[in-house]
C-alpha atoms as a PDB file:
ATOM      1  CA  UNK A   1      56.137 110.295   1.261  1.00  0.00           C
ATOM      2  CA  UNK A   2      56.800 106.490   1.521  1.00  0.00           C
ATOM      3  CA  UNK A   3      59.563 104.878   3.812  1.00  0.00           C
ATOM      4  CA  UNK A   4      61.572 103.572   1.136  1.00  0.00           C
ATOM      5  CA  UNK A   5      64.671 105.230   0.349  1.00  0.00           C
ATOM      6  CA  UNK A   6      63.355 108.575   1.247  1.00  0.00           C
ATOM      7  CA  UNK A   7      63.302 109.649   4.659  1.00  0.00           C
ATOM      8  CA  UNK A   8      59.768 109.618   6.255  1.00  0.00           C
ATOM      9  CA  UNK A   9      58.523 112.807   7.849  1.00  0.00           C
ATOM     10  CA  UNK A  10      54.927 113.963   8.900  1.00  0.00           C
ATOM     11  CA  UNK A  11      53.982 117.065  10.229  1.00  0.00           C
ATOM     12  CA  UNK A  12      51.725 117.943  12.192  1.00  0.00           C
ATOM     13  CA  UNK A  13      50.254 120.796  14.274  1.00  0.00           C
ATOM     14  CA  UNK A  14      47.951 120.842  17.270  1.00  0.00           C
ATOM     15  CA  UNK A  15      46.270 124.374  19.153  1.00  0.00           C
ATOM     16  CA  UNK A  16      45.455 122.510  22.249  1.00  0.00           C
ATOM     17  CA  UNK A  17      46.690 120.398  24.749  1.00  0.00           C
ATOM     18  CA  UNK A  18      43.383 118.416  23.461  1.00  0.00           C
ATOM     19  CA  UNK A  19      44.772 118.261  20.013  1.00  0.00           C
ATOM     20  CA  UNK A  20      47.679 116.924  21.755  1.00  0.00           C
ATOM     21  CA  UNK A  21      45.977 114.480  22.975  1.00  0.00           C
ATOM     22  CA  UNK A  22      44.321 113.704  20.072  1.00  0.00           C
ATOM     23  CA  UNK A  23      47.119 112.946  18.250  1.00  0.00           C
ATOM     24  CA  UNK A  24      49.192 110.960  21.015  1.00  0.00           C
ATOM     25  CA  UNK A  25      45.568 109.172  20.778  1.00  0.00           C
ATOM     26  CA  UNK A  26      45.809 107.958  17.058  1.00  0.00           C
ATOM     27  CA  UNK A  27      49.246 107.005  17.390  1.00  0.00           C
ATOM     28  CA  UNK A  28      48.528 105.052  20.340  1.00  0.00           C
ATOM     29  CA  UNK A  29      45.382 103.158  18.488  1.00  0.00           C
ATOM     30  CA  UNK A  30      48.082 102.074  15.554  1.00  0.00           C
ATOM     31  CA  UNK A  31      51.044 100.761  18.453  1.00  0.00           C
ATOM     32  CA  UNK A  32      52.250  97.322  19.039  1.00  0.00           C
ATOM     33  CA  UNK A  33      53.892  95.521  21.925  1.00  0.00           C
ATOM     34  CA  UNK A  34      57.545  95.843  21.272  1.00  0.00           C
ATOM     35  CA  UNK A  35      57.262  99.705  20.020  1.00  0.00           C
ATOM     36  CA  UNK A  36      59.378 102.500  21.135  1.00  0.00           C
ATOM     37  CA  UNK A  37      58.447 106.026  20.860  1.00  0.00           C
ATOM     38  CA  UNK A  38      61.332 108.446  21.353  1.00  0.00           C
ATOM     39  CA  UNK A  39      59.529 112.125  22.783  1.00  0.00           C
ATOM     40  CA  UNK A  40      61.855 114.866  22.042  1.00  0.00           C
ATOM     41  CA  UNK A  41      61.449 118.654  22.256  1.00  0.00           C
ATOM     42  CA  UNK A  42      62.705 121.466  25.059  1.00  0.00           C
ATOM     43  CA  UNK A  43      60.963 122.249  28.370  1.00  0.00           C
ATOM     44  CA  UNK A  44      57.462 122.437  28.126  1.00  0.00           C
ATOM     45  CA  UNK A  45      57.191 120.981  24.526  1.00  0.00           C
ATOM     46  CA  UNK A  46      54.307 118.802  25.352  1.00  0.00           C
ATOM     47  CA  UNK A  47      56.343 116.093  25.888  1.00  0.00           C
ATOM     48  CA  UNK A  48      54.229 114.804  29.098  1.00  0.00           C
ATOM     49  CA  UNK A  49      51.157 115.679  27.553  1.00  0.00           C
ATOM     50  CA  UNK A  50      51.590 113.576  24.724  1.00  0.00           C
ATOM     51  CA  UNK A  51      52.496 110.919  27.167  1.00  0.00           C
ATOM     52  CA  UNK A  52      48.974 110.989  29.383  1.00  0.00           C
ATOM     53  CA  UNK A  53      47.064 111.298  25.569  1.00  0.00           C
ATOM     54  CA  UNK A  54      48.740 107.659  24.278  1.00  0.00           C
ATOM     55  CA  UNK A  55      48.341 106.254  28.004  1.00  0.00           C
ATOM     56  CA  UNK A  56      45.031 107.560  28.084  1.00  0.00           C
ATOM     57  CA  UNK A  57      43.980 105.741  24.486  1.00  0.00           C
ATOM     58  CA  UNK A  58      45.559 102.949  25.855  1.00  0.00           C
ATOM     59  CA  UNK A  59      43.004 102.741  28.819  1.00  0.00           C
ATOM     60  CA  UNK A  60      45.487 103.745  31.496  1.00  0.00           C
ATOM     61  CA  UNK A  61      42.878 105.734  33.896  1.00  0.00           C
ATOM     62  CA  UNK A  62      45.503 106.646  36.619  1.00  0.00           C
ATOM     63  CA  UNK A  63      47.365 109.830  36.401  1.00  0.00           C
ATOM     64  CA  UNK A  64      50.131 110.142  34.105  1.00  0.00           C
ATOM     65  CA  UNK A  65      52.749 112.195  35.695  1.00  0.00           C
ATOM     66  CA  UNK A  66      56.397 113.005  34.520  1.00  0.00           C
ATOM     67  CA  UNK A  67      59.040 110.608  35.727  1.00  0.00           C
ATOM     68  CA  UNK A  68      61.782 112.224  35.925  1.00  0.00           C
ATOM     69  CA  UNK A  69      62.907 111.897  39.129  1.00  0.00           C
ATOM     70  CA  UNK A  70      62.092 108.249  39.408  1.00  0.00           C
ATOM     71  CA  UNK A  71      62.719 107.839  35.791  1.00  0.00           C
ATOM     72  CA  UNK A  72      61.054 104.920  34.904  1.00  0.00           C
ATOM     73  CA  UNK A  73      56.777 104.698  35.345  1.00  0.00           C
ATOM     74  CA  UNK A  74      55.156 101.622  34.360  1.00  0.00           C
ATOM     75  CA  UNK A  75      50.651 101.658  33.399  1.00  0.00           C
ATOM     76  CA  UNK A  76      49.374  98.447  33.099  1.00  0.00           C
ATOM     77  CA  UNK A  77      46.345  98.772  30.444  1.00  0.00           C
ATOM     78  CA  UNK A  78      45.401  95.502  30.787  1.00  0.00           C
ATOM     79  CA  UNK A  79      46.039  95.455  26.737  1.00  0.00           C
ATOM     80  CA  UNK A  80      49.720  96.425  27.336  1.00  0.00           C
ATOM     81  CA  UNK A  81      52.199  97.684  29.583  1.00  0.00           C
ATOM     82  CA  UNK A  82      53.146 101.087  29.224  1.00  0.00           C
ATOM     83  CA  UNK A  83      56.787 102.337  30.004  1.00  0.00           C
ATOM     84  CA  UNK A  84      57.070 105.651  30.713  1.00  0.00           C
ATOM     85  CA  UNK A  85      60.910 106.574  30.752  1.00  0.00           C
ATOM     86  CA  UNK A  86      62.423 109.948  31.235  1.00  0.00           C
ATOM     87  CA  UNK A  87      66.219 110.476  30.629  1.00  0.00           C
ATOM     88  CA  UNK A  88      66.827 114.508  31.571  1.00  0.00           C
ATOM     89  CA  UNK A  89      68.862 113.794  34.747  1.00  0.00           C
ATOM     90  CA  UNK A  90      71.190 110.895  33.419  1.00  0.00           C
ATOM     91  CA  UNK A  91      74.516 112.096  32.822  1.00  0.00           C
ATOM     92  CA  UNK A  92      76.202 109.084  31.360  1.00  0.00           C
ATOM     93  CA  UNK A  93      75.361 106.445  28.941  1.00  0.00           C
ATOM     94  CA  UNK A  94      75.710 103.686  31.754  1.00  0.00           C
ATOM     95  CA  UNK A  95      73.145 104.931  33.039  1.00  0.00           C
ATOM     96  CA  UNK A  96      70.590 104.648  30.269  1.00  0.00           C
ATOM     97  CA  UNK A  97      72.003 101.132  29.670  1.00  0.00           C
ATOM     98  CA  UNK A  98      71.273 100.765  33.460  1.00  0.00           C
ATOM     99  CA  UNK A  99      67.599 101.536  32.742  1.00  0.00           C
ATOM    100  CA  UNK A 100      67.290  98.200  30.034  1.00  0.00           C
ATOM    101  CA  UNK A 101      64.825 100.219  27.664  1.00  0.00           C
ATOM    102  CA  UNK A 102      65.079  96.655  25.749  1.00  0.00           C
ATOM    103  CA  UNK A 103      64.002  94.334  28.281  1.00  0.00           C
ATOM    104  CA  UNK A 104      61.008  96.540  29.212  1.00  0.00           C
ATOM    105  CA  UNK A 105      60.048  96.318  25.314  1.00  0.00           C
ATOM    106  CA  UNK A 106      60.161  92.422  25.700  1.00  0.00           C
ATOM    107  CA  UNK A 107      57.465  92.863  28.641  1.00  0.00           C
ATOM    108  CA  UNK A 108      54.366  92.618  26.104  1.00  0.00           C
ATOM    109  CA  UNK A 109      55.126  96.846  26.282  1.00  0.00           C
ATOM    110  CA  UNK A 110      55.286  99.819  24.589  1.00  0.00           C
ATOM    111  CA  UNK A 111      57.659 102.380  26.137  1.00  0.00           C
ATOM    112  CA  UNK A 112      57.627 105.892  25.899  1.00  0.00           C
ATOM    113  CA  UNK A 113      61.006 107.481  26.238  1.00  0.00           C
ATOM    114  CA  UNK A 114      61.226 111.799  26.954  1.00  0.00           C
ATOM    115  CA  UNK A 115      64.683 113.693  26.341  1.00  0.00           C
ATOM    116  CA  UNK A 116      65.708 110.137  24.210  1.00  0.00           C
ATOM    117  CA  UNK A 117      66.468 111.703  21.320  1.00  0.00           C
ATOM    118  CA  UNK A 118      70.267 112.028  23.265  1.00  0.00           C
ATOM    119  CA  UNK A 119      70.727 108.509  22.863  1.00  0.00           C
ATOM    120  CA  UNK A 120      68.417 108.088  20.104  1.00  0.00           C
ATOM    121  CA  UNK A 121      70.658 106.226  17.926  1.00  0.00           C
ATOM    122  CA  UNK A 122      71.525 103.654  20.634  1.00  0.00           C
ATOM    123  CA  UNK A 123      67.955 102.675  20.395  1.00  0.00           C
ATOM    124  CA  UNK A 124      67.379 100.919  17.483  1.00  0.00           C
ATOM    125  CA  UNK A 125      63.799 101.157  15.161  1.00  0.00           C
ATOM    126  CA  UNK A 126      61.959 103.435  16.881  1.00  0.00           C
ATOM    127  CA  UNK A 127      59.159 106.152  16.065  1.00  0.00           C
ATOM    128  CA  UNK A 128      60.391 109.678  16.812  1.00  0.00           C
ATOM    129  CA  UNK A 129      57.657 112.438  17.884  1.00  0.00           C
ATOM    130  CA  UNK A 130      59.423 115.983  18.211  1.00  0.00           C
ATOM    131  CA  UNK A 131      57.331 118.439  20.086  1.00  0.00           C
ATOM    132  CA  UNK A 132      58.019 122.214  19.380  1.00  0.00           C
ATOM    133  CA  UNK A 133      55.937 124.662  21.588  1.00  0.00           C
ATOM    134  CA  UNK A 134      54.422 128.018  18.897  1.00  0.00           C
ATOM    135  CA  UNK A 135      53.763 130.393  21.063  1.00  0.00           C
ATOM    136  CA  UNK A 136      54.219 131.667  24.904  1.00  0.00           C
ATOM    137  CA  UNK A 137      51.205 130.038  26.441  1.00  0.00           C
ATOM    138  CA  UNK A 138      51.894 128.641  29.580  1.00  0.00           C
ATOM    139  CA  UNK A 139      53.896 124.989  29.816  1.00  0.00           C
ATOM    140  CA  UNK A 140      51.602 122.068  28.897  1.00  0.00           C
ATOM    141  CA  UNK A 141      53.313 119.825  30.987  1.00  0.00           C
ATOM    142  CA  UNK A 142      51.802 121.271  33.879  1.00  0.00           C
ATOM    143  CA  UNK A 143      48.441 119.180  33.552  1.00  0.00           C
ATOM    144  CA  UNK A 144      46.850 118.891  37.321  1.00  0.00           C
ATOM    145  CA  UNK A 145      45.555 115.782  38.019  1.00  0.00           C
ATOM    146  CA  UNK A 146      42.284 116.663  36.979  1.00  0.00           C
ATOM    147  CA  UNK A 147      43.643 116.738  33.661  1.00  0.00           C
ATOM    148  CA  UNK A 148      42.919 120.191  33.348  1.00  0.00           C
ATOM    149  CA  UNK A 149      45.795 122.828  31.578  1.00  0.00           C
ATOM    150  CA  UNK A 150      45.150 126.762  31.395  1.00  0.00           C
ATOM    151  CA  UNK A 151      47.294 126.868  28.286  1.00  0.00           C
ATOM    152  CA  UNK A 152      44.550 125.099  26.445  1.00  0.00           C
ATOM    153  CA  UNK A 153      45.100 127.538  23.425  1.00  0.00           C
ATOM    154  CA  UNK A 154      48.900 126.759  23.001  1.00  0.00           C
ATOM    155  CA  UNK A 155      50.214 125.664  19.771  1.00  0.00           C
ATOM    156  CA  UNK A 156      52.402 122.742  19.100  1.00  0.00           C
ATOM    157  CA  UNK A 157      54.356 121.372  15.927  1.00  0.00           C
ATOM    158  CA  UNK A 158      54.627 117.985  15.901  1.00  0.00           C
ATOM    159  CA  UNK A 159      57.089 115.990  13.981  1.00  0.00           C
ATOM    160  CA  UNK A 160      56.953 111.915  13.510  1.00  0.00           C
ATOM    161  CA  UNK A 161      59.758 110.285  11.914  1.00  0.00           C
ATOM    162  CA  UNK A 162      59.945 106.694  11.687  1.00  0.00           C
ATOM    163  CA  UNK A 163      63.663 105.301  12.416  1.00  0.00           C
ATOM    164  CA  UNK A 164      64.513 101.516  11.493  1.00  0.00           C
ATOM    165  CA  UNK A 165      61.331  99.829   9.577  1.00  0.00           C
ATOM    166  CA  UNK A 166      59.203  99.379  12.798  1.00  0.00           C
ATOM    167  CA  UNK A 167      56.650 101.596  11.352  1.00  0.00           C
ATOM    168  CA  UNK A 168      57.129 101.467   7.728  1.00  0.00           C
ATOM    169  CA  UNK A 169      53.656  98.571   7.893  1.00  0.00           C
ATOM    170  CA  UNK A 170      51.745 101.077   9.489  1.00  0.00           C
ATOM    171  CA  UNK A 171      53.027 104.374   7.872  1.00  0.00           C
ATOM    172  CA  UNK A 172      50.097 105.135   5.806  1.00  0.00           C
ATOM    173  CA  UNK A 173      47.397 104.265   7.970  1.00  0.00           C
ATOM    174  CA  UNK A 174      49.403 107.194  10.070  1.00  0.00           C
ATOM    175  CA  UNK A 175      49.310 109.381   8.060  1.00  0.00           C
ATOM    176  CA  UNK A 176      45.180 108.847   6.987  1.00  0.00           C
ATOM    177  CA  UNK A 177      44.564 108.753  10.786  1.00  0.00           C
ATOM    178  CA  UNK A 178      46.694 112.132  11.624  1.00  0.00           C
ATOM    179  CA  UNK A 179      44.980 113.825   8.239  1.00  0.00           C
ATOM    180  CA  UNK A 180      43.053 116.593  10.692  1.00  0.00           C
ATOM    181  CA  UNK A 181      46.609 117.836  12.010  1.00  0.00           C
ATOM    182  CA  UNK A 182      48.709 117.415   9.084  1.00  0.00           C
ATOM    183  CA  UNK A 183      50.587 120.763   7.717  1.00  0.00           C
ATOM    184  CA  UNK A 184      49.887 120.538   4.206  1.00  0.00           C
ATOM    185  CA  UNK A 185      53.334 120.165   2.030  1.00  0.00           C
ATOM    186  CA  UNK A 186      54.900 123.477  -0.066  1.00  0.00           C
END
């Protein structure tokens, strides 16, 4: 499906935090300086774990851990700074203006922003990556630091949706590189 007048949508699906990875991975090979992902999905979605995947194929070899209690960690890759913002506790919309997801984009960055789908359409072209969790496995955001997850056999639908023409350049060579997860169309 092209990103002309037709909305974009991939689907994917992974059976392993791995997988995860995997495809956090390719998506992360294809990103720019200036590109904002959007991570939505409930609790345990896979949200973080997609997270320490791109960071990880970005070169970032320090733990990546949820922020959301700082809600803001920044991963210098030496390629590109990584944002890594997390929006579940803010209760207002000052205070995700407060945050200035823009001027972190400006910082030769790619930001990462979990539970952004809220304010989604405050933040302009951006590449949206919903996480659904398949089955009752255990939460995949709870990765020790080892990177090691005993739900290694949960199941994950991923959706990418491209919003504003950000990604419309690189849309195909998505979709070729995600080929091994793609759910084939009806």
């Amino acid at each position: 499906m092209g990103i002309g007048s037709i909305e974009a949508l991939l689907e994917l699906r992974t059976t392993s935090v791995a997988g995860t990875h995997a495809v956090a991975a390719a998506i992360a090979a294809l990103a720019r300086p200036g590109d904002l992902l959007v991570l939505a999905g409930e609790m345990g979605a896979g949200k973080t774990a997609f997270a320490q995947g791109f960071g990880r194929a970005l070169g970032i070899t320090e733990p990546i851990t949820s922020p959301t209690f700082t809600l803001v960690h920044s991963y210098d890759s030496g390629r590109v700074m990584l944002h890594h913002a997390d929006l579940y506790r803010l209760d207002r919309m000052t205070e995700v203006a407060d945050l200035a997801l823009g001027e972190l984009l400006e910082d030769h960055a790619v930001v990462l922003v979990e539970w952004g789908d809220v304010v989604a359409n405050t933040l302009g072209s951006h590449l949206e990556v919903r996480l659904l969790h398949l089955d009752t496995g255990d939460d995949v955001d709870d990765v020790d630091d080892a990177g090691v997850d005993g739900a290694d056999d949960a199941s994950r639908a991923i959706e990418l949706r491209p919003v504003g023409r950000q990604w419309s350049s690189r849309w195909e060579r998505l979709e070729a590189d995600l080929g091994e997860w793609r759910v084939p169309a009806c």
